[in-house]
Protein backbone atom coordinates (compact mmCIF):
# COMPACT_ATOMS: atom_id res chain seq x y z
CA UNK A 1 94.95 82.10 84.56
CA UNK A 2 96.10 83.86 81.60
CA UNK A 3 97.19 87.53 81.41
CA UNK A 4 94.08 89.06 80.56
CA UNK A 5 92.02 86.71 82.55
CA UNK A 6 94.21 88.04 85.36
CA UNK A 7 93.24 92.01 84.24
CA UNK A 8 89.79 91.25 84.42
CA UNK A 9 90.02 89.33 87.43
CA UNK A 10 91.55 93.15 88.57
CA UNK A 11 88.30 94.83 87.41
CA UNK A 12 85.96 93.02 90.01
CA UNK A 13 84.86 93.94 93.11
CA UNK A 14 85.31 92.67 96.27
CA UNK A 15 81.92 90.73 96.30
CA UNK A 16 82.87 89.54 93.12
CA UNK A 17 85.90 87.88 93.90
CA UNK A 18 85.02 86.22 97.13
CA UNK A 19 82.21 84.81 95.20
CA UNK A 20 84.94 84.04 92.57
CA UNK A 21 86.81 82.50 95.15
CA UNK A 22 84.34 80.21 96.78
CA UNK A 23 83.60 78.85 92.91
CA UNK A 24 86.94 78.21 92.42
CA UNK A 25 87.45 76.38 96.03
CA UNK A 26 84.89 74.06 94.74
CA UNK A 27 86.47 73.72 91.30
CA UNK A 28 89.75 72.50 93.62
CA UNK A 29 87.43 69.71 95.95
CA UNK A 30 85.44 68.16 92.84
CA UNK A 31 89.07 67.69 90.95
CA UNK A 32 90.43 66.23 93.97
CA UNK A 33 87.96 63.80 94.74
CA UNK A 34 87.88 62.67 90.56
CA UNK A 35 91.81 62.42 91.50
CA UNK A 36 90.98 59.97 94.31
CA UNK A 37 88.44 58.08 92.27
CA UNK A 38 91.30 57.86 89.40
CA UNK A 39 88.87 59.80 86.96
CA UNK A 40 91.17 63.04 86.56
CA UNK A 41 93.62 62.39 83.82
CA UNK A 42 95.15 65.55 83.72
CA UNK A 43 97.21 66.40 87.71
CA UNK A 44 97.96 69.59 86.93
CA UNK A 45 94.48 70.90 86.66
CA UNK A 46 94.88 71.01 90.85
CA UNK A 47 97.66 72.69 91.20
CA UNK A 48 96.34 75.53 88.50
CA UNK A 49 93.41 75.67 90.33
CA UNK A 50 94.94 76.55 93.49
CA UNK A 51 97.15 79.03 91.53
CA UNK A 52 94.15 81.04 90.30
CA UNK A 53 92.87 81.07 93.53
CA UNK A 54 95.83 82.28 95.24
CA UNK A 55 95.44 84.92 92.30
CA UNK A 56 92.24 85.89 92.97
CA UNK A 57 92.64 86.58 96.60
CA UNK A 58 95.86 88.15 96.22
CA UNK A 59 93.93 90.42 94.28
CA UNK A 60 90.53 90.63 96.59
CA UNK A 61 93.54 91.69 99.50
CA UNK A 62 95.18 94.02 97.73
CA UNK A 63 91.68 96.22 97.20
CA UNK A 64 90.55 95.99 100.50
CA UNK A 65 93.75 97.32 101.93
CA UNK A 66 93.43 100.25 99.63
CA UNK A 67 89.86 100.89 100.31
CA UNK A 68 91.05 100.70 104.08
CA UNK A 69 94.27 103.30 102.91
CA UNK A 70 91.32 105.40 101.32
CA UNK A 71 89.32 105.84 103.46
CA UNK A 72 92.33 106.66 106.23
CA UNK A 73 93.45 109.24 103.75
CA UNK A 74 90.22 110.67 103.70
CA UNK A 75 90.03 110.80 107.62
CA UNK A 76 93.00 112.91 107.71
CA UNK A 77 92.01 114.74 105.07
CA UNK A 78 89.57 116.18 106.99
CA UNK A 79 90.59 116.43 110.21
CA UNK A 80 94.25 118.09 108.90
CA UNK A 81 96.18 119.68 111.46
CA UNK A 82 99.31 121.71 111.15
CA UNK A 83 101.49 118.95 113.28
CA UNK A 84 105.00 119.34 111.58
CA UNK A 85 104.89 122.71 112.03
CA UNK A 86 104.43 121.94 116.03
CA UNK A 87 106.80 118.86 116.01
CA UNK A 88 109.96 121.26 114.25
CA UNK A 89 109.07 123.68 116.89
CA UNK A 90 109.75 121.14 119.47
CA UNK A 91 113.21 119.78 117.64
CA UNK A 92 114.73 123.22 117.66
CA UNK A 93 113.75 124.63 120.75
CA UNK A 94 115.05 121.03 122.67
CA UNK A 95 117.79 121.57 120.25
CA UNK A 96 118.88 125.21 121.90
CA UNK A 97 117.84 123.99 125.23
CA UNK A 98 120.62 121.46 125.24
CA UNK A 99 123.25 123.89 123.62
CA UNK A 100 122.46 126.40 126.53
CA UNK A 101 123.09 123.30 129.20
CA UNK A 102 126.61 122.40 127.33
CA UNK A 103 127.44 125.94 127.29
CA UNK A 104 126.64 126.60 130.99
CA UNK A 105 128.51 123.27 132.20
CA UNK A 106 131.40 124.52 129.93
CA UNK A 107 131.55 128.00 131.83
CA UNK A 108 131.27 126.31 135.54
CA UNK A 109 133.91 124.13 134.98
């Protein structure tokens, strides 16, 4: 697949390139059974195949794990919450709580 083959490919949607996908996989099993009737000539059109697929659903993966980041961005979005704010409280007062004990244990001793 050639570079801007490869940026169109990127265009696509999802349905696209599972449908994409499936054409190619059938590209792969005609050329391999004209390879075991010795009427391919050229071997390497296999092998490119399965590169261009491996393209393809590298690409189909890549936007449905950021439709899934999306849409998990969105979710927290919306529900936002002041956490750190509670989580620092937290640190420092389990942070004095333990300088208190080590003080204390020092002055008992």
């Amino acid at each position: 697949m050639k570079k801007n083959d490869l940026n169109q490919t990127k265009g696509l949607s999802i349905k696209e390139l599972s449908d994409k996908a499936k054409l190619i996989k059938k590209e792969i099993a005609e050329a391999m059974f004209d390879k075991n009737m010795n009427k391919l000539k050229d071997l390497k059109v296999i092998s490119k195949k399965r590169k261009d697929l491996a393209q393809v659903l590298t690409v189909m993966k890549q936007k449905e794990l950021l439709e899934q980041l999306e849409l998990r961005v969105k979710s927290q979005d919306s529900s936002k919450e002041p956490v750190t704010s509670q989580k620092t409280a937290v640190k420092s007062s389990s942070k004095k709580s333990t300088a208190d004990e080590q003080k204390g244990e020092k002055t008992s001793s």
